[in-house]
N, C-alpha and C. Protein backbone atom coordinates (compact mmCIF):
# COMPACT_ATOMS: atom_id res chain seq x y z
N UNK A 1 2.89 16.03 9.14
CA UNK A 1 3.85 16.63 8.22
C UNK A 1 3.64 18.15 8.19
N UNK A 2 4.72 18.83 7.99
CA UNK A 2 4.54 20.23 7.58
C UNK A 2 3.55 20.76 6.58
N UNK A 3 3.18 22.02 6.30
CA UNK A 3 2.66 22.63 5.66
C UNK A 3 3.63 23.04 4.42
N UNK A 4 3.31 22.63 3.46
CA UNK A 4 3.55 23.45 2.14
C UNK A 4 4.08 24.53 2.56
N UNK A 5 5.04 25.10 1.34
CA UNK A 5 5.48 26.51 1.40
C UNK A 5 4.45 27.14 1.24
N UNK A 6 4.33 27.89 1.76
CA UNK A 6 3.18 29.23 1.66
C UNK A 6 1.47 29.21 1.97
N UNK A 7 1.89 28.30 2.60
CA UNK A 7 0.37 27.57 3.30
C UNK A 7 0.09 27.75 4.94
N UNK A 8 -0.31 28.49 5.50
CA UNK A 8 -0.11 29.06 7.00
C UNK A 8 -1.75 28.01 7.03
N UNK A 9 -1.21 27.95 8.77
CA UNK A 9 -2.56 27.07 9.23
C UNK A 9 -2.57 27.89 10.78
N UNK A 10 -3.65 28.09 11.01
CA UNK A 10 -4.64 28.64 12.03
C UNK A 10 -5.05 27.51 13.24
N UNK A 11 -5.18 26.99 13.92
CA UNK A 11 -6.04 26.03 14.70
C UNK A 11 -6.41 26.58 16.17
N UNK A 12 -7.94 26.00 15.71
CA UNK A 12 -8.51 26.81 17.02
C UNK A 12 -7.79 26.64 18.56
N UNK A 13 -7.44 25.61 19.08
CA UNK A 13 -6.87 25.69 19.59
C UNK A 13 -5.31 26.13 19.90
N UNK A 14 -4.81 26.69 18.87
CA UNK A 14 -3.61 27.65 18.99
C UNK A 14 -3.67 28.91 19.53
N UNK A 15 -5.03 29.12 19.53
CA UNK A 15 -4.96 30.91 20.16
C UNK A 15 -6.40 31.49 21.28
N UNK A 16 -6.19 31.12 21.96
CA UNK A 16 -7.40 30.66 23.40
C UNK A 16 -7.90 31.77 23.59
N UNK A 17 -7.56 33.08 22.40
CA UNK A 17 -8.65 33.84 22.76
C UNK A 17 -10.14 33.78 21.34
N UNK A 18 -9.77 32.44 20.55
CA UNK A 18 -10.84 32.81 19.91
C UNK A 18 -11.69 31.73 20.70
N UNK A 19 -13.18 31.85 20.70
CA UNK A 19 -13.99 31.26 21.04
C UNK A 19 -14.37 30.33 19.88
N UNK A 20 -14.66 28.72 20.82
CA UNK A 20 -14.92 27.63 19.74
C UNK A 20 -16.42 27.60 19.38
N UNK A 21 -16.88 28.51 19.50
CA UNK A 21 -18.43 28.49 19.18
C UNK A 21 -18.38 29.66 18.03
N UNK A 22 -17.11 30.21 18.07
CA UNK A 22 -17.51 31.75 17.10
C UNK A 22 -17.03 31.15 16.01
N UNK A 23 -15.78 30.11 15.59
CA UNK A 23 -15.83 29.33 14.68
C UNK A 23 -17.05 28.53 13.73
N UNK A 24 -18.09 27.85 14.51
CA UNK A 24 -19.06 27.05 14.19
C UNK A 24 -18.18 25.46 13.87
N UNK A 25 -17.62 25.39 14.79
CA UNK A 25 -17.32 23.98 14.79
C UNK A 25 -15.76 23.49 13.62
N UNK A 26 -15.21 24.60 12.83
CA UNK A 26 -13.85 24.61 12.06
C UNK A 26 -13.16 24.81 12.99
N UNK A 27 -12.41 23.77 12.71
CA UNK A 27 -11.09 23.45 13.14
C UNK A 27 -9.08 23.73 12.85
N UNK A 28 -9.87 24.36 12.08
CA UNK A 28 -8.28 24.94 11.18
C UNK A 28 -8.90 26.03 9.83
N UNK A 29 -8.19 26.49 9.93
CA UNK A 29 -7.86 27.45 8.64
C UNK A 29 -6.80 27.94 7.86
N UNK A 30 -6.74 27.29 6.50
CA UNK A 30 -5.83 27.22 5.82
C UNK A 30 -5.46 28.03 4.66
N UNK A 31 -4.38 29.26 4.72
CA UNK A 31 -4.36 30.67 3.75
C UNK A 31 -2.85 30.30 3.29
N UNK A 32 -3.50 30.25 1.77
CA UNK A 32 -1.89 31.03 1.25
C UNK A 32 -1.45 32.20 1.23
N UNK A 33 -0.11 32.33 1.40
CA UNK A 33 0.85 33.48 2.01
C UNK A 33 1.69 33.72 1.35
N UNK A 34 2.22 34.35 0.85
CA UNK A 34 3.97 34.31 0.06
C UNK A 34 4.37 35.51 1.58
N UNK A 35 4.57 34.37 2.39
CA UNK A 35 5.34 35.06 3.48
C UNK A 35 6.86 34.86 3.34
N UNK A 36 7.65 34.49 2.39
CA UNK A 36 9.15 34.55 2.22
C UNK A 36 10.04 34.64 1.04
N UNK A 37 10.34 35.40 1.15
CA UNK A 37 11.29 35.84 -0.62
C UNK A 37 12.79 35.21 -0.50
N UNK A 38 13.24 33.82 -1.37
CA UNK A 38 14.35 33.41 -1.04
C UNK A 38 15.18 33.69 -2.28
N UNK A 39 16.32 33.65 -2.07
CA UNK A 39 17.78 33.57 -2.64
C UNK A 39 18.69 32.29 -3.23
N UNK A 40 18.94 32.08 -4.44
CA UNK A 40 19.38 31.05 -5.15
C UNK A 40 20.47 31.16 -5.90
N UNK A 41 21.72 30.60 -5.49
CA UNK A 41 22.98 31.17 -6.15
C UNK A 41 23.31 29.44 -6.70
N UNK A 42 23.66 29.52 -7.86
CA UNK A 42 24.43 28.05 -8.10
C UNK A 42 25.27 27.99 -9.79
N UNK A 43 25.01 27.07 -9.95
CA UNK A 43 25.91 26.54 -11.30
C UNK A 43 25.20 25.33 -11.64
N UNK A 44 24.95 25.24 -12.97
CA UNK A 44 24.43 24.18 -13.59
C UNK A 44 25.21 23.93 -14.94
N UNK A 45 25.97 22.48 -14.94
CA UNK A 45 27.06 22.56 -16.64
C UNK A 45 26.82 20.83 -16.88
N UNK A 46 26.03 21.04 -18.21
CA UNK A 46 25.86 19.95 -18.73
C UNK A 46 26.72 19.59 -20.11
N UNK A 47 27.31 18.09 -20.34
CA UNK A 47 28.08 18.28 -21.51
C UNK A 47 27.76 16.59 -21.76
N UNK A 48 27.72 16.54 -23.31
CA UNK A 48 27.72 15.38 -24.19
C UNK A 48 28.78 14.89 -25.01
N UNK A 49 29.14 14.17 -25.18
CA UNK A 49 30.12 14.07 -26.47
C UNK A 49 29.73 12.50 -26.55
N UNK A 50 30.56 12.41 -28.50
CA UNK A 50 30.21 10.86 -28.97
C UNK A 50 31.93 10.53 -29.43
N UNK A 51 32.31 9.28 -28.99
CA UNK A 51 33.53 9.07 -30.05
C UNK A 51 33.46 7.68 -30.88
N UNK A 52 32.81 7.58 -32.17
CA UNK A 52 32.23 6.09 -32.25
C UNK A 52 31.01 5.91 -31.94
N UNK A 53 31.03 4.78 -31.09
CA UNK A 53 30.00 3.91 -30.83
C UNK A 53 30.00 4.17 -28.81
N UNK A 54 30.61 5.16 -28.86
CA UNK A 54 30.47 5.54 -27.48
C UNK A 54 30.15 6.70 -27.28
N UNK A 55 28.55 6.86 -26.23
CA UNK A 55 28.41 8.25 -26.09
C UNK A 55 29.09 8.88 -24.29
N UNK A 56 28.88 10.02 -24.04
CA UNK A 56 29.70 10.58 -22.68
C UNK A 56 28.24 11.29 -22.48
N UNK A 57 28.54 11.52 -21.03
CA UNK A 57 27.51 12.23 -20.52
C UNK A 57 27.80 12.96 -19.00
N UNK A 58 28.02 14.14 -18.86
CA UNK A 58 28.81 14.45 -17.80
C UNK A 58 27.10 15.56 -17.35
N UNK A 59 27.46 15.90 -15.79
CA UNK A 59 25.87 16.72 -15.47
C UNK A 59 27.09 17.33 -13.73
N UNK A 60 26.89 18.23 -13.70
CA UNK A 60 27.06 18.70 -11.81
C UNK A 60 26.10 20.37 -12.07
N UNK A 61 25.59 19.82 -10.90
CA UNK A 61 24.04 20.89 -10.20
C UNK A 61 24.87 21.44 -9.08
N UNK A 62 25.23 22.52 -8.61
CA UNK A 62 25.17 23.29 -7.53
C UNK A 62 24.44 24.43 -7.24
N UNK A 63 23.81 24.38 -6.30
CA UNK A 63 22.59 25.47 -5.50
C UNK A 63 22.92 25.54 -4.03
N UNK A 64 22.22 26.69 -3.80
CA UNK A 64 22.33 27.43 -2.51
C UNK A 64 21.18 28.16 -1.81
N UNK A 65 19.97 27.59 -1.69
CA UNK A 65 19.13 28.59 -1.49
C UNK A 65 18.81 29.26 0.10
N UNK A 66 18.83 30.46 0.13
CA UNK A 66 18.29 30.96 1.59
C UNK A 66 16.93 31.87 1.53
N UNK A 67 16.46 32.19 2.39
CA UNK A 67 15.59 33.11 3.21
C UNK A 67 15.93 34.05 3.26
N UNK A 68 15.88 35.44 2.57
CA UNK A 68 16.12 36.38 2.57
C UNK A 68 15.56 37.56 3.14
N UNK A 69 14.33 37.35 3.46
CA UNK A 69 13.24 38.29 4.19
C UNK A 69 12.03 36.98 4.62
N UNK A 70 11.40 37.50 5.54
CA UNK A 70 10.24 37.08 5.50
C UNK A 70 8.99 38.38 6.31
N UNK A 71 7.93 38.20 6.17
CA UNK A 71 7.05 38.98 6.55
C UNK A 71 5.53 38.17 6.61
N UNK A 72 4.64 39.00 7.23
CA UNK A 72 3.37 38.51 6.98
C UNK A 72 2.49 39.76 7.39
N UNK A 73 1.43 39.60 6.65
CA UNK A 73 0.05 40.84 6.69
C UNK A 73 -0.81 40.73 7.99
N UNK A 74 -0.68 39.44 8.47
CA UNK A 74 -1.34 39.27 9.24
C UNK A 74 -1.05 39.59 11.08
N UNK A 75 -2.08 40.53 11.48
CA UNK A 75 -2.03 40.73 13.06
C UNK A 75 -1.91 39.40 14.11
N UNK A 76 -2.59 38.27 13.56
CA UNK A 76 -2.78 37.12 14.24
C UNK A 76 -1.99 36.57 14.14
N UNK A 77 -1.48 35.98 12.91
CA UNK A 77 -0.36 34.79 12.70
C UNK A 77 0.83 35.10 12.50
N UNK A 78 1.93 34.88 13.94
CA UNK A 78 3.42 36.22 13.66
C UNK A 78 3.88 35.14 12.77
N UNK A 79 4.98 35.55 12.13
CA UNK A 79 5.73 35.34 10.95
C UNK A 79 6.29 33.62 11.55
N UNK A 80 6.81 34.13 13.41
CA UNK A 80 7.67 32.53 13.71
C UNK A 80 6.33 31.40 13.31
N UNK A 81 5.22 31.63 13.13
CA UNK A 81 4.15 30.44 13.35
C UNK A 81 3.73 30.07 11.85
N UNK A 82 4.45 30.98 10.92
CA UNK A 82 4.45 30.47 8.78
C UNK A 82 5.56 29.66 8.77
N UNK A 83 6.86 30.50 9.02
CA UNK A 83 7.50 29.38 8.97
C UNK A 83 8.66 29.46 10.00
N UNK A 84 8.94 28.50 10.64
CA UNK A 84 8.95 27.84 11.76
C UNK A 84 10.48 27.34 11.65
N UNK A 85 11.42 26.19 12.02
CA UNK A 85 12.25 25.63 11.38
C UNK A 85 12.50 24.71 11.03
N UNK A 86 11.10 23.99 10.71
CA UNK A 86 10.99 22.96 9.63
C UNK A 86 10.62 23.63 8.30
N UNK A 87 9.81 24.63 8.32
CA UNK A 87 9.85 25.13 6.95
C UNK A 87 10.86 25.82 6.61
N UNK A 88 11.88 26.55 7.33
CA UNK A 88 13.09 26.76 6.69
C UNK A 88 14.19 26.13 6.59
N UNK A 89 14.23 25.09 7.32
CA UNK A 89 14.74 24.11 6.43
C UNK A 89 14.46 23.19 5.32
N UNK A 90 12.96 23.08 4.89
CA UNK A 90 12.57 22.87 3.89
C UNK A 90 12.71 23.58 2.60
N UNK A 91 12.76 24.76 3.08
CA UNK A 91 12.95 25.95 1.85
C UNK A 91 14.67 25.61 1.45
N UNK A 92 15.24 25.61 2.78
CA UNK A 92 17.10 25.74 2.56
C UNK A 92 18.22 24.57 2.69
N UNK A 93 17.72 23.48 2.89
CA UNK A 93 18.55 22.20 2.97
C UNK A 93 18.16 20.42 3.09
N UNK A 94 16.72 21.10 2.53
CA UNK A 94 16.08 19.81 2.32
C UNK A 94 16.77 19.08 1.13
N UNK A 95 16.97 19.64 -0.02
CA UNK A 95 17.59 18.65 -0.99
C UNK A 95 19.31 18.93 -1.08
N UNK A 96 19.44 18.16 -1.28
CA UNK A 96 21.22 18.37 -1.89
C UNK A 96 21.21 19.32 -2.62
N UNK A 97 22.15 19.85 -2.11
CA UNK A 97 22.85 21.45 -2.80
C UNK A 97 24.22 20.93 -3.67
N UNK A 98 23.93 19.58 -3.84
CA UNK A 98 24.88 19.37 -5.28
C UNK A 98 24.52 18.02 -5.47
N UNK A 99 24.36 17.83 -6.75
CA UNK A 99 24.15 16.56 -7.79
C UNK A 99 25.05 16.54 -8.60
N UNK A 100 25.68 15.50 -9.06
CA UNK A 100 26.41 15.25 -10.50
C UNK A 100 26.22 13.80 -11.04
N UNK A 101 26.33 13.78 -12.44
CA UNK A 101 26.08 12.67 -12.68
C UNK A 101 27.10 12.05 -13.81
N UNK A 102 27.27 10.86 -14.22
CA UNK A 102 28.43 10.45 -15.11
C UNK A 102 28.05 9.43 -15.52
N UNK A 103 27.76 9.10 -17.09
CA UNK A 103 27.24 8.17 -17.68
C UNK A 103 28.23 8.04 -19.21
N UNK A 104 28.25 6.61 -19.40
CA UNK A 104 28.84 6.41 -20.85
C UNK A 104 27.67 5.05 -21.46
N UNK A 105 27.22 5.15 -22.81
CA UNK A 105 26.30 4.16 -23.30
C UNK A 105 27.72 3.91 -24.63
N UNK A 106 27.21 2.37 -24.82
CA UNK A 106 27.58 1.71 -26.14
C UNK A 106 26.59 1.14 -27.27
N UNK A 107 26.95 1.68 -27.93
CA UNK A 107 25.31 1.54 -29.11
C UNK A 107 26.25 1.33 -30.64
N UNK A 108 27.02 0.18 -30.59
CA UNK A 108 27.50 -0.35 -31.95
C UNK A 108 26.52 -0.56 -33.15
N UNK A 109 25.05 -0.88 -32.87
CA UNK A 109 24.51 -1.16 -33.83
C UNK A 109 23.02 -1.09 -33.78
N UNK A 110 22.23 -2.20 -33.37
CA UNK A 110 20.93 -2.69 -32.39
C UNK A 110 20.88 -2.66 -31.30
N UNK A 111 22.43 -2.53 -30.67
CA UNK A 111 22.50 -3.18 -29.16
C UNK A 111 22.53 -1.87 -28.30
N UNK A 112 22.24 -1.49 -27.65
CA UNK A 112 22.45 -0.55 -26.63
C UNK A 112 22.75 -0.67 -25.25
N UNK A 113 23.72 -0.37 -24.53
CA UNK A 113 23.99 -0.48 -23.02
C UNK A 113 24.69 0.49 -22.36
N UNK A 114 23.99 1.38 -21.03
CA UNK A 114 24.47 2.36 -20.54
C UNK A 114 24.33 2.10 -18.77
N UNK A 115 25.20 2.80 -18.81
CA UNK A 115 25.93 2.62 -17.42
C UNK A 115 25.79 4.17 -16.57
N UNK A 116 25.76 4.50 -15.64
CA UNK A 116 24.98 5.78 -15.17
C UNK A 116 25.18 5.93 -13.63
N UNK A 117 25.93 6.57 -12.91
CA UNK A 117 26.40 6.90 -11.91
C UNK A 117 25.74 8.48 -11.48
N UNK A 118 24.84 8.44 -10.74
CA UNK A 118 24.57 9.50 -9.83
C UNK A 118 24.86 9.85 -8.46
N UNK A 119 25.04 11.23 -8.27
CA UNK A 119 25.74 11.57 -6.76
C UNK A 119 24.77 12.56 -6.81
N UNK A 120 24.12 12.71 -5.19
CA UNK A 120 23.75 13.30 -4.37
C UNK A 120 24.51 13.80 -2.78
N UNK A 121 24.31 15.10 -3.18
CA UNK A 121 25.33 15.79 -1.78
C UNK A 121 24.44 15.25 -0.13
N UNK A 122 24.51 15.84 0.75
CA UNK A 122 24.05 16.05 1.89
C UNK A 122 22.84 16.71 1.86
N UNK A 123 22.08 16.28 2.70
CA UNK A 123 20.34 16.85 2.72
C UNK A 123 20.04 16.53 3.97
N UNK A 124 19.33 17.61 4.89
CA UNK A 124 18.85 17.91 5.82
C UNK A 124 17.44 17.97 6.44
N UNK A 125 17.05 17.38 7.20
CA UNK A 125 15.57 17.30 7.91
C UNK A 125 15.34 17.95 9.10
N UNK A 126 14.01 18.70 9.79
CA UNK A 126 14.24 19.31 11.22
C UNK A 126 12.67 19.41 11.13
N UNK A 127 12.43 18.27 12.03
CA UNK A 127 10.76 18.14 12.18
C UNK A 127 10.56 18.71 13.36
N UNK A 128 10.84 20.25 13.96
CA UNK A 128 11.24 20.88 15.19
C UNK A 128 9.37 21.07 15.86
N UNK A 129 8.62 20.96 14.80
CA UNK A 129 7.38 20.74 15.23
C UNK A 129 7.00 19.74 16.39
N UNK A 130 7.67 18.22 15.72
CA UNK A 130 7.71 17.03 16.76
C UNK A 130 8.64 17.09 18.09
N UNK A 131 9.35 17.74 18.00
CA UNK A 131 10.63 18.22 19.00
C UNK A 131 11.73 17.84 18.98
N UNK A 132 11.91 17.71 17.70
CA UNK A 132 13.11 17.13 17.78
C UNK A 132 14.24 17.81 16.47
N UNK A 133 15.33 17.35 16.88
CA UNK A 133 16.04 18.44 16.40
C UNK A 133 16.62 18.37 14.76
N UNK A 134 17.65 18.79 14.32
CA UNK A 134 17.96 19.09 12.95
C UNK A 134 19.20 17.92 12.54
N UNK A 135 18.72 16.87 11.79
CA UNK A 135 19.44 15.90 11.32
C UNK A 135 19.53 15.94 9.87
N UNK A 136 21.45 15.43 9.25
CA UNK A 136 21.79 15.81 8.24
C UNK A 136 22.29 14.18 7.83
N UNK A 137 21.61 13.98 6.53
CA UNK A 137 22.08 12.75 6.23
C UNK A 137 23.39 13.00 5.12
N UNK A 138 24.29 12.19 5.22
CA UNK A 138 25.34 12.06 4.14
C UNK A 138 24.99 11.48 2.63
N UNK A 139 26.30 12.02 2.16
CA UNK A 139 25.89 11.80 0.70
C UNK A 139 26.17 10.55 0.11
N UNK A 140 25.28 10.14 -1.46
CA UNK A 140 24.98 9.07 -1.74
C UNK A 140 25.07 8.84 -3.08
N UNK A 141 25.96 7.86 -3.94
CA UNK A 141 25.87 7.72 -5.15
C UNK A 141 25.64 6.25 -5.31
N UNK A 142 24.20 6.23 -6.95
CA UNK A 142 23.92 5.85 -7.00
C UNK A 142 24.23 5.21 -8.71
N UNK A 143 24.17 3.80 -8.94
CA UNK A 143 24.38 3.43 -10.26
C UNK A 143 23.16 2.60 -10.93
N UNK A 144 23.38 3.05 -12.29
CA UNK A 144 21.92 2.21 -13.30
C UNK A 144 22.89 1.42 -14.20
N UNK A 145 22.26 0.17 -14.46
CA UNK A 145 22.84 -0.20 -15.68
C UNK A 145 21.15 -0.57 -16.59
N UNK A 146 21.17 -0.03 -17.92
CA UNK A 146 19.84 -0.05 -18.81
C UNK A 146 20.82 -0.85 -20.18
N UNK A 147 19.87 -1.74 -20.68
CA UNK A 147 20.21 -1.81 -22.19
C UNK A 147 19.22 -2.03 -23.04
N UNK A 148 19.18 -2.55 -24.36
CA UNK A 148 18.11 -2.34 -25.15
C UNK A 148 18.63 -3.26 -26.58
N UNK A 149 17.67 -3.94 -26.97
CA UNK A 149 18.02 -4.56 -27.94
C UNK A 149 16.71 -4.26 -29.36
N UNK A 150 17.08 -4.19 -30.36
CA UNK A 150 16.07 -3.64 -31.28
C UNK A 150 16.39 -5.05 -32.38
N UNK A 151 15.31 -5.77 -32.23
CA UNK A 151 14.81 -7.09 -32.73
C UNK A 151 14.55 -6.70 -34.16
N UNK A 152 13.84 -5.98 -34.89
CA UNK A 152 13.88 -5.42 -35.65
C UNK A 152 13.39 -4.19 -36.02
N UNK A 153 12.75 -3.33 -36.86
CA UNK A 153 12.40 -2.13 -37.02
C UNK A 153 10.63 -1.76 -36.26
N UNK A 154 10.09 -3.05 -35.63
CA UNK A 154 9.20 -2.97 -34.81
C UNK A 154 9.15 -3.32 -33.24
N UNK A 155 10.12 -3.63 -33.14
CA UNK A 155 10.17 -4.42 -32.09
C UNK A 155 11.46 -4.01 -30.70
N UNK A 156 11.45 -3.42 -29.86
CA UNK A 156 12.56 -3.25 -29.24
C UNK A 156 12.32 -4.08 -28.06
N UNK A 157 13.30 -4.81 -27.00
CA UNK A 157 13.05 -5.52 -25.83
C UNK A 157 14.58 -4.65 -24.79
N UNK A 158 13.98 -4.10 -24.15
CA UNK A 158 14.48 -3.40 -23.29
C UNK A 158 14.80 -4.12 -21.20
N UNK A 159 15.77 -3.82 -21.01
CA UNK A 159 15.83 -4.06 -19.40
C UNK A 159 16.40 -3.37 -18.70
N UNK A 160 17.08 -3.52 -17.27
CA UNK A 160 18.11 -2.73 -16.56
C UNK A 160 18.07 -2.92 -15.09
N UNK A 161 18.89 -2.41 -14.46
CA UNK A 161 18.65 -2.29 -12.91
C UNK A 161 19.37 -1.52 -12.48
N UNK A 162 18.23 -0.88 -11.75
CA UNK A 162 18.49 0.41 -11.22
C UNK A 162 19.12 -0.14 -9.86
N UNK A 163 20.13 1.23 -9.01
CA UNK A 163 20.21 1.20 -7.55
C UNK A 163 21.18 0.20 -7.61
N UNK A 164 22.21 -0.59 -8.58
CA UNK A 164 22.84 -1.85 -8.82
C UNK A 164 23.63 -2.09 -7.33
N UNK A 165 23.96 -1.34 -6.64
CA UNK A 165 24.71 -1.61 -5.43
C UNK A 165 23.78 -1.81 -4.10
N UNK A 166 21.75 -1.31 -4.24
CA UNK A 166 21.55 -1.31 -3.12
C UNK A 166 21.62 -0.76 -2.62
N UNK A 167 21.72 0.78 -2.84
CA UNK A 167 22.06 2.11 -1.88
C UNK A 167 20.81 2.57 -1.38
N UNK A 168 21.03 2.68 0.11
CA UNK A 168 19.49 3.48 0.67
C UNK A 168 20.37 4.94 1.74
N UNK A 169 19.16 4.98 1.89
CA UNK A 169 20.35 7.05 3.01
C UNK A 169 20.34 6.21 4.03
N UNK A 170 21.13 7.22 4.73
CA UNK A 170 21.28 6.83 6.07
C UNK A 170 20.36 6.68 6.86
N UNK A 171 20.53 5.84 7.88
CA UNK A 171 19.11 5.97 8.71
C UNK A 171 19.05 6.67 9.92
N UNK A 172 17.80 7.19 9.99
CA UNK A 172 17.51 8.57 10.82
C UNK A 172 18.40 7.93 12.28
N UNK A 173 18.35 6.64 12.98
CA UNK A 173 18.32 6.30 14.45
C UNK A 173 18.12 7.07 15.53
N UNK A 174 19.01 7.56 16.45
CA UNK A 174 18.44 8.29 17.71
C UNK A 174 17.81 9.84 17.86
N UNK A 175 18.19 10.39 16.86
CA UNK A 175 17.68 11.29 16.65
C UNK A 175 16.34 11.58 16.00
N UNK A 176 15.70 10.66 15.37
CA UNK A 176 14.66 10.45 15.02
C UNK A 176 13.72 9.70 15.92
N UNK A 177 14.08 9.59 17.08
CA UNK A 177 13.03 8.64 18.48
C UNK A 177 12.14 9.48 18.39
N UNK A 178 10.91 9.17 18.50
CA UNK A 178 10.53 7.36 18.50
C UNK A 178 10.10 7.21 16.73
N UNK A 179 10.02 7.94 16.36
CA UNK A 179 9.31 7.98 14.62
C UNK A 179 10.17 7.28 13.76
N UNK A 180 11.49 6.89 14.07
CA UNK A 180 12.77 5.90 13.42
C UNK A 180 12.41 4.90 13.64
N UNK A 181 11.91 4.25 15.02
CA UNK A 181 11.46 3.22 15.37
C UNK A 181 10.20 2.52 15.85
N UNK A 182 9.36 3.09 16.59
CA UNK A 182 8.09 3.14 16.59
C UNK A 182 6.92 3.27 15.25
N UNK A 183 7.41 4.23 14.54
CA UNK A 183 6.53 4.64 13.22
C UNK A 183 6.88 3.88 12.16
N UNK A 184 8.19 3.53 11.59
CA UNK A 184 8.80 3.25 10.58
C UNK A 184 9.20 4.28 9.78
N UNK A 185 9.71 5.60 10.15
CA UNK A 185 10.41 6.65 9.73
C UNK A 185 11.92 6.40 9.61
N UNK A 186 12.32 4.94 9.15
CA UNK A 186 13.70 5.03 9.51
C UNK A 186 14.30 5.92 8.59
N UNK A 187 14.18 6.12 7.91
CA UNK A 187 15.55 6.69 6.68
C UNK A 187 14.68 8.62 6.40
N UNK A 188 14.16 9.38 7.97
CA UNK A 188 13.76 10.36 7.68
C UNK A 188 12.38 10.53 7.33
N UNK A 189 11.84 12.23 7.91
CA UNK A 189 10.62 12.54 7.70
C UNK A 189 9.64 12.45 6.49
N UNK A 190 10.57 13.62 5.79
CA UNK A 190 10.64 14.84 4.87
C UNK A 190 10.63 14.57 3.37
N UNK A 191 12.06 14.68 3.50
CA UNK A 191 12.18 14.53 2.11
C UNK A 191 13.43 13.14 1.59
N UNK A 192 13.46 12.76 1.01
CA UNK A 192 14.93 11.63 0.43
C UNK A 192 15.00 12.10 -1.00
N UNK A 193 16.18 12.39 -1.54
CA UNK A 193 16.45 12.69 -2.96
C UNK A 193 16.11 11.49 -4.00
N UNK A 194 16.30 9.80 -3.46
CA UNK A 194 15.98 9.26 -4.63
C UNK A 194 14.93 8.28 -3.81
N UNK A 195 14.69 7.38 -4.54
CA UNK A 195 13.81 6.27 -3.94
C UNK A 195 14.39 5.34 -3.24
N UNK A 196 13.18 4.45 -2.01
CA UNK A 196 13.57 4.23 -1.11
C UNK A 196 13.33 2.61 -0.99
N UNK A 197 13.19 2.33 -2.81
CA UNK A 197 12.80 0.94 -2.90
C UNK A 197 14.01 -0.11 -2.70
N UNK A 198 15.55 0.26 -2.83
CA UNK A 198 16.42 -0.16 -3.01
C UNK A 198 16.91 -1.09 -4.49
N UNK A 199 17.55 -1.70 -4.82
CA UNK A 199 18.05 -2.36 -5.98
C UNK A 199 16.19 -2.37 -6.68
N UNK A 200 16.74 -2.35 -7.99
CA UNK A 200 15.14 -2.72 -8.75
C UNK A 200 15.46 -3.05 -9.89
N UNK A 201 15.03 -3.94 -10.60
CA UNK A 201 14.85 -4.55 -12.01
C UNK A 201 13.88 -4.32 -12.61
N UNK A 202 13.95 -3.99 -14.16
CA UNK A 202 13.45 -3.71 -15.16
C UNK A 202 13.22 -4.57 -16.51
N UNK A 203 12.00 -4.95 -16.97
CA UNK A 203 12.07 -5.70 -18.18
C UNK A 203 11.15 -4.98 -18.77
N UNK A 204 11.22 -4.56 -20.68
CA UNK A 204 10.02 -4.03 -21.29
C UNK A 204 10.05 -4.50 -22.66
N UNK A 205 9.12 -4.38 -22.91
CA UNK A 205 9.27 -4.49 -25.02
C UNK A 205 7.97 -3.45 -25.22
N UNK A 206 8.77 -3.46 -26.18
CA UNK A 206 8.31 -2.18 -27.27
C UNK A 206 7.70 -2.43 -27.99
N UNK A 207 6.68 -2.54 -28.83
CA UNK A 207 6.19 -2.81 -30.59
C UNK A 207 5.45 -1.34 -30.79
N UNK A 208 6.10 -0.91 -32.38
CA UNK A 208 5.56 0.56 -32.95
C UNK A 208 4.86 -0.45 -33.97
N UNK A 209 3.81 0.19 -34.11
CA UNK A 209 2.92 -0.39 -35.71
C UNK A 209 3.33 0.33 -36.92
C-alpha cells in the first residue's frame, strides 16, 4: 500500500549509490514531509424540518480538492518519489467529490422508524506503484431502514438493516490484474466510501437505570 500523506520513504535499495554497510543493516527510512499544499473548493447544505410526527432530513457534500504546489527540502528524495500518482490521486479523487443524503423518520409516539438513502459520487484508485493504471468506480446509493421501540421509560429494543438492497462498488476486473483476482482485491486497492460487508442486520436493547 501507499504511504500516508506526508510520509516519504527512502529504501536502500532505491538509490545504488548509498552503501548497504553505511546504513548498518536499515532498510528504509521513514520522514514526515508536508511536501504538498492542496486546494479545496466545495459546498456543504444541511437542512431539517418536522411536520407532525414526521421528521425530513436533506444533506449534499460537494468538494474538489487539488495539488496546488508541491516541493521538498530534500537533495535526495525529488519531489516525483513523495508523491507519485498514487498519492495524488489519493490526495484528489480518492473519495467522492459528492455525497447527498435523504432521510424521513416516523416517531408517532414510542415507535420510531427511519428510512435513509445515501449517494456517493465517483471515486478513483491508481496503484501506479504496482503498474497499473488509473481506475474510476461509479456511483452508488445506498439505503438503511432503523427503528426503535421504547417498552417503557427503561427499556428501548432497537433494530434495522443497513445496505437494504445489497449494494457493493463496482468491481475492479481487468484493470486490476492480477490483485482483482489472484489477491482478492476485487472491489479496489485503496480506498471504498462505504463498507464492503454488503446487506447487514441489526438487533439491540437498551436498559438506562
Amino acid at each position: 500500500h501507499p504511504l500516508p500523506h506526508g510520509l516519504a520513504r527512502l529504501g536502500v535499495g532505491e538509490d545504488q549509490n548509498v552503501a548497504d554497510d553505511a546504513l548498518d543493516g536499515v532498510a528504509a527510512i521513514e520522514i514526515f514531509t508536508n511536501a504538498a499544499d492542496t486546494e479545496t473548493k466545495g459546498l456543504d447544505w444541511v437542512n431539517t424540518w418536522r411536520a407532525g410526527a414526521m421528521a425530513y432530513e436533506a444533506s449534499l457534500h460537494m468538494n474538489d480538492t487539488k495539488i496546488s504546489s508541491r516541493h521538498t527540502s530534500s537533495s535526495v528524495v525529488g519531489i516525483g518519489s513523495i508523491i507519485d500518482p498514487c498519492i495524488e490521486n489519493l490526495l484528489e479523487d480518492a473519495q467522492p467529490g459528492r455525497r447527498a443524503t435523504l432521510g424521513a423518520t416516523w416517531h408517532p409516539d414510542a415507535w420510531s422508524v427511519s428510512l435513509r438513502a445515501t449517494h456517493y459520487g465517483e471515486y478513483s484508485d491508481h496503484p501506479a506503484a504496482y503498474g497499473l493504471g488509473k481506475h474510476t468506480w461509479g456511483a452508488k446509493t445506498l439505503f438503511d431502514l432503523t427503528s426503535y421501540y421504547d417498552v417503557d421509560e427503561h427499556l428501548r429494543i432497537s433494530g434495522g438493516i443497513l445496505n437494504v438492497a445489497d449494494t457493493y462498488p463496482d468491481r475492479w476486473g481487468s484493470d486490476g490484474e492480477p490483485f482483482s483476482s489472484e489477491i482478492g482485491f476485487k472491489y479496489g486497492w485503496n480506498t471504498v466510501p462505504f463498507g464492503l460487508a454488503g446487506r447487514q442486520y441489526t438487533v439491540r436493547a437498551e436498559f438506562t437505570f
